[in-house]
Protein backbone atom coordinates (compact mmCIF):
# COMPACT_ATOMS: atom_id res chain seq x y z
CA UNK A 1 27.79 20.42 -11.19
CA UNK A 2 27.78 22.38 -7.89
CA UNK A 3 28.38 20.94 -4.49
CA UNK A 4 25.48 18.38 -3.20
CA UNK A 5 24.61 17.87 -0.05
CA UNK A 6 22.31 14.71 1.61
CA UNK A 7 19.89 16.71 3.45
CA UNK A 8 16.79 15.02 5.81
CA UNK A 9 14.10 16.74 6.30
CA UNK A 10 13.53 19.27 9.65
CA UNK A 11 12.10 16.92 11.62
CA UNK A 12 14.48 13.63 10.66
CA UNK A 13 12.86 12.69 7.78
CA UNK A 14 14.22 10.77 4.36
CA UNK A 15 13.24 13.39 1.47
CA UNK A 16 12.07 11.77 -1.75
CA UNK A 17 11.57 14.14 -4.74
CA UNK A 18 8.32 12.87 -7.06
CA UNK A 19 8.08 14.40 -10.27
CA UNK A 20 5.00 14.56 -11.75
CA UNK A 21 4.16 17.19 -13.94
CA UNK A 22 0.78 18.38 -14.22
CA UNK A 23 -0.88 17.17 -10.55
CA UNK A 24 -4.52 18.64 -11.66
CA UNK A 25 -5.68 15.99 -13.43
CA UNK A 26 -4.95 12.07 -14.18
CA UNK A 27 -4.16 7.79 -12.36
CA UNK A 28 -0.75 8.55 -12.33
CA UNK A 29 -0.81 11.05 -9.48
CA UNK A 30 -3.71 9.12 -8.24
CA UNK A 31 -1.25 6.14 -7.96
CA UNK A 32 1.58 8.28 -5.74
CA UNK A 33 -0.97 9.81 -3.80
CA UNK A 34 -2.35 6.22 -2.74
CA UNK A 35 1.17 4.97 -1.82
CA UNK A 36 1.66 8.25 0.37
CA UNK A 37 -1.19 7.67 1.93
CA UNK A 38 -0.84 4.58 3.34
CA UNK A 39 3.17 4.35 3.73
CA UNK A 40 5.16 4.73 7.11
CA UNK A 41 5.50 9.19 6.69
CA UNK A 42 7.11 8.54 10.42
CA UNK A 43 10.43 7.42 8.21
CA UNK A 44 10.01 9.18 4.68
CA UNK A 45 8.55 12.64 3.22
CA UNK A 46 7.50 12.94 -0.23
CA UNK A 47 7.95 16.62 -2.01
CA UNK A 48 6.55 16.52 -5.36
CA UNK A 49 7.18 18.80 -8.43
CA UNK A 50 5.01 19.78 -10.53
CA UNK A 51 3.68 22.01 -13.25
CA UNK A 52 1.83 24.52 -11.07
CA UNK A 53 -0.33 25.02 -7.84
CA UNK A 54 -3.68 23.53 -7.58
CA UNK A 55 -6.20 21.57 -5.40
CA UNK A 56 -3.61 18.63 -5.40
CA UNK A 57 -1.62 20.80 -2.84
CA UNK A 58 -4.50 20.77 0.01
CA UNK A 59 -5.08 16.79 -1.14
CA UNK A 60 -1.82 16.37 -0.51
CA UNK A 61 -1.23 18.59 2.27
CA UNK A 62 -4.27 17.06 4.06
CA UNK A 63 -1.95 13.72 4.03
CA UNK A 64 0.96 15.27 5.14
CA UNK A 65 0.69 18.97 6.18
CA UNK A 66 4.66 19.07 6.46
CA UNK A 67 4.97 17.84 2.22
CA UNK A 68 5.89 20.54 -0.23
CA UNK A 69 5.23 20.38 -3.21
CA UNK A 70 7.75 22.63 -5.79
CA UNK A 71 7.23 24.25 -9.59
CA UNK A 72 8.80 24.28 -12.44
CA UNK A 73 7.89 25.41 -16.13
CA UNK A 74 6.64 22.37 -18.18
CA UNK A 75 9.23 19.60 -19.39
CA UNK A 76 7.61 19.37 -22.53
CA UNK A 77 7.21 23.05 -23.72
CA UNK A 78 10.81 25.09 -22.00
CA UNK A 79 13.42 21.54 -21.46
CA UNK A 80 15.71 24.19 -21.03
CA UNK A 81 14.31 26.05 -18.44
CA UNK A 82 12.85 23.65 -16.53
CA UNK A 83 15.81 21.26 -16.83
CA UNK A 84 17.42 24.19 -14.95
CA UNK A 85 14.53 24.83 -11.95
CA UNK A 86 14.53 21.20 -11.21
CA UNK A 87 18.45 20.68 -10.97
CA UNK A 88 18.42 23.50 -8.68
CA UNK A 89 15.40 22.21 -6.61
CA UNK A 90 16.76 18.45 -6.26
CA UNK A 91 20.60 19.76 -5.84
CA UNK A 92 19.47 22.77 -2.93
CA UNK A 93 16.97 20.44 -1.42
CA UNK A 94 19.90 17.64 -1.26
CA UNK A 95 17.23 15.13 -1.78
CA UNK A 96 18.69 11.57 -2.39
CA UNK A 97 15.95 10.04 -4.52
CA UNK A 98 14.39 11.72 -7.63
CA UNK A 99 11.51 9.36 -8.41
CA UNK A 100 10.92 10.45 -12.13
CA UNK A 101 6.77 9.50 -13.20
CA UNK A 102 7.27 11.35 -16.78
CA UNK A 103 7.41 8.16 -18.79
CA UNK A 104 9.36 9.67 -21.74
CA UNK A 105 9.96 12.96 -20.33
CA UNK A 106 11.84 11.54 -18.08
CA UNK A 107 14.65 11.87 -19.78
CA UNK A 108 14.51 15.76 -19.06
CA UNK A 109 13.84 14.93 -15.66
CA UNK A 110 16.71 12.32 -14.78
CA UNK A 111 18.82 14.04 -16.75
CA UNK A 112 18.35 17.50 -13.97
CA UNK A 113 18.45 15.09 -11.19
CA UNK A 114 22.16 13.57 -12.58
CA UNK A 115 23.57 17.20 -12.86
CA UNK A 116 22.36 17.86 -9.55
CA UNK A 117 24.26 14.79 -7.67
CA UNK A 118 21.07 12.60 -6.97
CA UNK A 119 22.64 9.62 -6.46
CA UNK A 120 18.85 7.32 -6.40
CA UNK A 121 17.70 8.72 -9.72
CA UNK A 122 14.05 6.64 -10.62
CA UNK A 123 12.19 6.45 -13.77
CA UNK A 124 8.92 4.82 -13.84
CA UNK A 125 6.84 4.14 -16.75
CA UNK A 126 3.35 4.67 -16.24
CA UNK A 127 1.62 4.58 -19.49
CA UNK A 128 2.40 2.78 -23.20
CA UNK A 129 2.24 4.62 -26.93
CA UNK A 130 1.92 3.56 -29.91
CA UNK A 131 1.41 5.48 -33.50
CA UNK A 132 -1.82 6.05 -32.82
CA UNK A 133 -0.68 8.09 -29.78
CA UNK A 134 -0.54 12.23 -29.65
CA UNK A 135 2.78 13.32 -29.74
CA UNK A 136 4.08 9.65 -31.10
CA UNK A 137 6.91 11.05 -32.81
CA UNK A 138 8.41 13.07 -30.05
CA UNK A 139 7.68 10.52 -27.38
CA UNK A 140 9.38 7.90 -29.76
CA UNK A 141 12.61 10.22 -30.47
CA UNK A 142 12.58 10.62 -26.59
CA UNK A 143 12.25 7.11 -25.71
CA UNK A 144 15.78 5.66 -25.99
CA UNK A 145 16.62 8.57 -23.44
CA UNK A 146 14.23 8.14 -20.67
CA UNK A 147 16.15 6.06 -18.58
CA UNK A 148 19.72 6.91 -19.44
CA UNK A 149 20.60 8.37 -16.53
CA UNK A 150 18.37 6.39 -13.82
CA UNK A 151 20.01 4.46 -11.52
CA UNK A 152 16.46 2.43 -11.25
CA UNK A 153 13.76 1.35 -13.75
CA UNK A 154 10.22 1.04 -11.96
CA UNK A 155 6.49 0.29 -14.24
CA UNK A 156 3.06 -0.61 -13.51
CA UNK A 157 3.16 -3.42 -15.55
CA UNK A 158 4.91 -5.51 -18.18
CA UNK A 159 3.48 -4.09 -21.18
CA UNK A 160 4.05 -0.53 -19.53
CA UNK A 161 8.01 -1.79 -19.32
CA UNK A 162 8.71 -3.60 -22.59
CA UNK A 163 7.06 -0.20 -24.49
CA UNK A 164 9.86 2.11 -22.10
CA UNK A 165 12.54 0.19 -21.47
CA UNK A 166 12.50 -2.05 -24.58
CA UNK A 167 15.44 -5.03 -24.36
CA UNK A 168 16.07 -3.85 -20.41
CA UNK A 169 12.12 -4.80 -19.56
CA UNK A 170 13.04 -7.33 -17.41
CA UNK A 171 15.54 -5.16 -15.00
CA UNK A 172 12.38 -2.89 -14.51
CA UNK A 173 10.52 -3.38 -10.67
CA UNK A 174 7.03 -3.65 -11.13
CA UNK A 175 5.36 -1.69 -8.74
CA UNK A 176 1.58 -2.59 -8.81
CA UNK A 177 -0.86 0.24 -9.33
CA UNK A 178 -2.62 -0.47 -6.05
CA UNK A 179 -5.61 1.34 -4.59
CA UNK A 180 -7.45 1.00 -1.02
CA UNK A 181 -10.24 -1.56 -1.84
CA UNK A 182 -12.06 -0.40 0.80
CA UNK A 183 -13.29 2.97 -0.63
CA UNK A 184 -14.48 1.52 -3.42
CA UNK A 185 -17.45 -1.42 -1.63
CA UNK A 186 -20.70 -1.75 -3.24
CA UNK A 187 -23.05 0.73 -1.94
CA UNK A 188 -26.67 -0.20 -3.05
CA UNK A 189 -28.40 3.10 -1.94
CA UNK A 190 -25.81 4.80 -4.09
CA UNK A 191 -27.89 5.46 -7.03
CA UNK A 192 -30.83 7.44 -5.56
CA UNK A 193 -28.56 9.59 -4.18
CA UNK A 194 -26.81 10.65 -7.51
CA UNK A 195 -30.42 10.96 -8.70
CA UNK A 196 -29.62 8.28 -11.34
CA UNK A 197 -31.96 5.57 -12.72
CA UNK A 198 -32.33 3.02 -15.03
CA UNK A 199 -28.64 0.98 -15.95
CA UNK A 200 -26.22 3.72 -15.17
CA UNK A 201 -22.05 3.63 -17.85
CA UNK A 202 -19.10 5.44 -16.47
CA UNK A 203 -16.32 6.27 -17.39
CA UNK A 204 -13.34 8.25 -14.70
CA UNK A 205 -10.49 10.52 -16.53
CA UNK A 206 -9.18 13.40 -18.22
CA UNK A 207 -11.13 14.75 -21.38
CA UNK A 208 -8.77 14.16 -23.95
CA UNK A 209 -7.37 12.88 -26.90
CA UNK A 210 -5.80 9.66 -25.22
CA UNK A 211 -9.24 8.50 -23.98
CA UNK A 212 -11.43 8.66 -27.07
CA UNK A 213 -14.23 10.18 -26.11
CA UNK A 214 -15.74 11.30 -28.79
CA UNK A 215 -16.28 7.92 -30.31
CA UNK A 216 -17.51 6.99 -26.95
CA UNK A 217 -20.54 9.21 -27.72
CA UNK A 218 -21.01 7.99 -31.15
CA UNK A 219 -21.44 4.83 -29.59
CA UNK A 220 -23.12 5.57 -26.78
CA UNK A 221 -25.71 7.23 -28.80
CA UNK A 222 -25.80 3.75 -31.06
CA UNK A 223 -26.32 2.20 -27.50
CA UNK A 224 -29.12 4.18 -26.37
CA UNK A 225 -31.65 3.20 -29.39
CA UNK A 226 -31.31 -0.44 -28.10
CA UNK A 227 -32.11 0.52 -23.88
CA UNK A 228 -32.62 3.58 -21.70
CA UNK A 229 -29.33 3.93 -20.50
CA UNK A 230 -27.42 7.18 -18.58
CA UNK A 231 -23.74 7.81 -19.61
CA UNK A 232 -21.78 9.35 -16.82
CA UNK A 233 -18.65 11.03 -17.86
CA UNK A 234 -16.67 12.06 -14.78
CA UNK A 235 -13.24 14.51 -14.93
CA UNK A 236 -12.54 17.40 -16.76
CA UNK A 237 -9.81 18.42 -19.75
CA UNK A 238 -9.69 20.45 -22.62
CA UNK A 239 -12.06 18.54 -24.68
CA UNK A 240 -15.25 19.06 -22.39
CA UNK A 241 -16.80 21.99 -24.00
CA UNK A 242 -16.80 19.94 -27.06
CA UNK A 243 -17.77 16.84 -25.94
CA UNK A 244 -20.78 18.95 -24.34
CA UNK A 245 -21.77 19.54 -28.00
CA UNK A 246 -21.26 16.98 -29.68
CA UNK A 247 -23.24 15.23 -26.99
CA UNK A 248 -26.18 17.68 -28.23
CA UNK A 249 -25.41 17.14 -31.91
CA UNK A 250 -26.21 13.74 -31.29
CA UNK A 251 -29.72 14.22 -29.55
CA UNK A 252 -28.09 12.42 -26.33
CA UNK A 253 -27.26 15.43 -24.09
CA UNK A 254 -30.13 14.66 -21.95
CA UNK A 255 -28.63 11.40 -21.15
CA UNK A 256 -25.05 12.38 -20.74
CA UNK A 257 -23.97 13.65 -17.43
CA UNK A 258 -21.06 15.67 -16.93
CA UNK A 259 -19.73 15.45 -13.40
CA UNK A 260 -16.08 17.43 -12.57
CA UNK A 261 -13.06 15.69 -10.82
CA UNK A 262 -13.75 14.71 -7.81
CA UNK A 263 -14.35 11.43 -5.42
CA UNK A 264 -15.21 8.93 -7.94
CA UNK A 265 -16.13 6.40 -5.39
CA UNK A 266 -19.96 6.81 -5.09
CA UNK A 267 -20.04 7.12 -9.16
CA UNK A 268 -18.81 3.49 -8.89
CA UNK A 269 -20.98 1.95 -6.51
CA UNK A 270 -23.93 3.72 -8.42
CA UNK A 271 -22.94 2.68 -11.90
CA UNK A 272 -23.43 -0.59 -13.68
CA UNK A 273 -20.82 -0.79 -16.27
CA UNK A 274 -17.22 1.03 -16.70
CA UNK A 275 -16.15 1.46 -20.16
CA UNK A 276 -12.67 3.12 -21.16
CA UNK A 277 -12.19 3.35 -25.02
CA UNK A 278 -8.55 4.86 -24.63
CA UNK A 279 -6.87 4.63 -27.41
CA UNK A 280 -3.70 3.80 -25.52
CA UNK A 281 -3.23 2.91 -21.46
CA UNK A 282 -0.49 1.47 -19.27
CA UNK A 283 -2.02 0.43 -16.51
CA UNK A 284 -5.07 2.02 -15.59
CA UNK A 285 -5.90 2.70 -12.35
CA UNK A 286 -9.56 3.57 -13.12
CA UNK A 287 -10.15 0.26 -14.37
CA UNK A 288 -8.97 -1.67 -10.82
CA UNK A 289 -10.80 0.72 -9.18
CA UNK A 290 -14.37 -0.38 -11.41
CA UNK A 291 -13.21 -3.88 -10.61
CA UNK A 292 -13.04 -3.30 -6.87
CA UNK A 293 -16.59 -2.06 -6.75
CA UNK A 294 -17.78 -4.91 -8.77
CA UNK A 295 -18.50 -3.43 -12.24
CA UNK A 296 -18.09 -5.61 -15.33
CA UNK A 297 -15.37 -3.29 -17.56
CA UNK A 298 -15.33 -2.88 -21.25
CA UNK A 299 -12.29 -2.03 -22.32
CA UNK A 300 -10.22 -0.86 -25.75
CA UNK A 301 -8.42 -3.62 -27.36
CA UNK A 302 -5.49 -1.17 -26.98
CA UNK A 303 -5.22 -1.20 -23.35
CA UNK A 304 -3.57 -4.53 -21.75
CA UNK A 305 -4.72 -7.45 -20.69
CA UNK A 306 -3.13 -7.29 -17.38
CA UNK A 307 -5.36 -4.44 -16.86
CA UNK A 308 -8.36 -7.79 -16.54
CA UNK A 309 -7.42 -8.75 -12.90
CA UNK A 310 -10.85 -10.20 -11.99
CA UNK A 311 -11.82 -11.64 -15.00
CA UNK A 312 -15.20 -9.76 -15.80
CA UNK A 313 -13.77 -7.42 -18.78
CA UNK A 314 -14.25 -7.71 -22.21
CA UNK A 315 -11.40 -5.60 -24.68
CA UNK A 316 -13.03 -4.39 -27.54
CA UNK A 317 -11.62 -3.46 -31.22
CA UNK A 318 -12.51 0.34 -31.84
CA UNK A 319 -15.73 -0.16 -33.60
CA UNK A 320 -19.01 1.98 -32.72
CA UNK A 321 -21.40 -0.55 -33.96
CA UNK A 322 -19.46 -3.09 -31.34
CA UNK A 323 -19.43 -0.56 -28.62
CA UNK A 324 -23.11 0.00 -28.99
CA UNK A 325 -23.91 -3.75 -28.43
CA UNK A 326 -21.78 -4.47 -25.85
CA UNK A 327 -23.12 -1.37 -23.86
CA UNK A 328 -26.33 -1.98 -24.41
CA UNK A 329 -26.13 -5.61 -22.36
CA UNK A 330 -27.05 -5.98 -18.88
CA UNK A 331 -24.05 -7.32 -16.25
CA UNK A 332 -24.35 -8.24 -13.42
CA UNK A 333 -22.10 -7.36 -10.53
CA UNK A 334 -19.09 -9.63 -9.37
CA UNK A 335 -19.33 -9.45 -5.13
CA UNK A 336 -15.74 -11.43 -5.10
CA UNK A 337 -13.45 -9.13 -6.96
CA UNK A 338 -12.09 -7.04 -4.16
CA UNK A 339 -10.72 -10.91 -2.94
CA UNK A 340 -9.36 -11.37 -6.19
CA UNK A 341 -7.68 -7.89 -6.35
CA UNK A 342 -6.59 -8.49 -2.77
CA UNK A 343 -4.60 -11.83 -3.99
CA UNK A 344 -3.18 -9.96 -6.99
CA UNK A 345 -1.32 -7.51 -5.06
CA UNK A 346 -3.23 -4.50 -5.78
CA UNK A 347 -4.71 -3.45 -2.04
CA UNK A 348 -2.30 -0.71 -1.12
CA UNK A 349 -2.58 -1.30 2.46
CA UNK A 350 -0.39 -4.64 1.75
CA UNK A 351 1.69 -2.93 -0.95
CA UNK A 352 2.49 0.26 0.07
CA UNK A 353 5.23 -0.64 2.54
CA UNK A 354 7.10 -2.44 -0.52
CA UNK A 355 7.59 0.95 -2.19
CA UNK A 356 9.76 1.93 1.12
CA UNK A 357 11.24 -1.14 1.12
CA UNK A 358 12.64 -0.13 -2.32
CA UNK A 359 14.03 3.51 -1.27
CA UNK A 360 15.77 1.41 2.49
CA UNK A 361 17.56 -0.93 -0.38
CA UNK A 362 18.49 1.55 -2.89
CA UNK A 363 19.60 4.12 0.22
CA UNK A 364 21.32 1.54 2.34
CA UNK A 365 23.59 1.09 -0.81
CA UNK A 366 25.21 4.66 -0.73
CA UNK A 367 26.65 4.16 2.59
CA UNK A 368 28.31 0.49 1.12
């Protein structure tokens, strides 16, 4: 396996290696990003590898100018090859924790990080699947392997854990995914300035298969013959230029707005109901992050429960005619739910410092 090394950063620094694939786009990078952000980066430096360059590297870089951030080939499409970059990333940059967020690709990933000596090897399931997944087959031949050779198991949630880890659910650490509840307060000149009117749907993610979006239109445009509602549809993914049409198709493009990645927060404050038809979820940060700014949230019946912190959701069976309805209704906004959030553990200022916590324990046992 080659000779490793326990390297700290140049400046004194405990190096933690977070894998993440593609940074460009999604909650689970979201989710890192938020714990960086608020953690003690006087003790600990978090290099994370990825898929490719893009504007995650300034996000990340405006956090912590002295992170790097490495790339490999895709886990998914070369194993082989990338197996082999990341061994010799993790084993050159004598990093002591690989903190694996590839659900079942982690198996690829820990597997590297094992042949490269990383003796705090972490894989955390971010996300469920089911048959109705993409890629259910191959996720499901690669599930019995995604934590073989972690030292750790780490999820979002329960649901997220028993769907991983199966029969060893309960040794996973559930690691809340928290968010600073203070970005995301009610703003009520927030509309005029997105030039919205009238009751205002979001939805915040990637354009693609997992999140259903085409059936949100066909409901949406169901919705739309019962009140004069706008449908804002903020991120980006393979599926826009066809969403963009069917939109049209369905004589509802005027009232769909498109709206790239970007700061979701003043879409929030503007907007008076989330909806997120995925047609599977872990935990979904999106969701909490409706919830802080007050929104009522109409969920999937796919996505769990858990994912109801405040007690304002409704989780819907995948039915346009029920989608319609339920969008068409007026709700009003909840002013308490950032309390309620607060005293379920998901305001990162509180939680963030029990993520280091975690990497002092599991470090302090290699010198025992």
């Amino acid at each position: 396996m080659g000779r490793f090394l326990l390297q700290s950063a140049e400046d004194g620094r405990q190096k933690i290696a977070q894998i993440v694939g593609n940074a460009r786009i999604g909650g689970v990078v979201e989710c890192v990003l938020n714990y960086y952000r608020f953690a003690d980066r006087s003790r600990y430096r978090f290099d994370f590898i990825t898929y490719g360059h893009s504007d995650f590297d300034e996000r990340l870089h405006a956090i912590d100018p002295q992170a790097r951030v490495h790339v490999i080939p895709r886990l998914d499409r070369t194993p082989l090859r990338a197996v082999s970059a990341l061994r010799g990333i993790l084993r050159d940059g004598g990093y002591p924790v690989a903190h694996a967020h590839m659900t079942t690709l982690s198996a690829f990933a820990l597997f590297a990080a094992k042949r490269a000596g990383v003796p705090v090897r972490i894989c955390h399931a971010h996300s469920t699947f089911d048959r109705d997944s993409d890629h259910y087959w191959i996720k499901a031949a690669l599930r019995p392997f995604a934590a073989r050779n972690a030292t750790h198991r780490m999820a979002c949630g329960e649901l997220a854990a028993q769907n991983l880890y199966r029969r060893h659910a309960e040794e996973a650490i559930l690691l809340p995914n928290a968010i600073d509840l203070q970005r995301f307060a009610p703003d009520p000149q927030a509309k005029a300035r997105l030039g919205l009117n009238g009751p205002v749907l979001l939805f915040v993610g990637r354009f693609v298969y997992q999140k259903n979006l085409f059936f949100l239109l066909e409901a949406f445009a169901g919705a739309r013959k019962q009140a004069p509602l706008t449908l804002v549809l903020m991120g980006g993914g393979a599926d826009e230029p066809a969403l963009r049409a069917r939109a049209e198709a369905l004589n509802i493009g005027h009232s769909v707005r498109f709206v790239p990645p970007g700061d979701p927060a003043p879409y929030y404050a503007a907007a008076d109901t989330f909806v997120l038809p995925s047609r599977y979820e872990g935990f979904p940060v999106v969701g909490l992050e409706a919830q802080a700014a007050g929104l009522h949230c109409l969920f999937s019946d796919k996505i769990t429960r858990e994912a109801d912190v405040c007690g304002h959701s409704d989780f819907l069976p995948l039915d346009p005619a029920v989608w319609a309805e339920r969008m068409a209704r007026h709700y009003p906004h909840a002013p308490d739910n950032a309390q309620k959030l607060r005293q379920a553990h998901f305001d990162i200022r509180a939680e963030a410092p029990r993520l280091l916590r975690f990497y002092d324990e599991a470090l302090a046992g290699l010198a025992q």
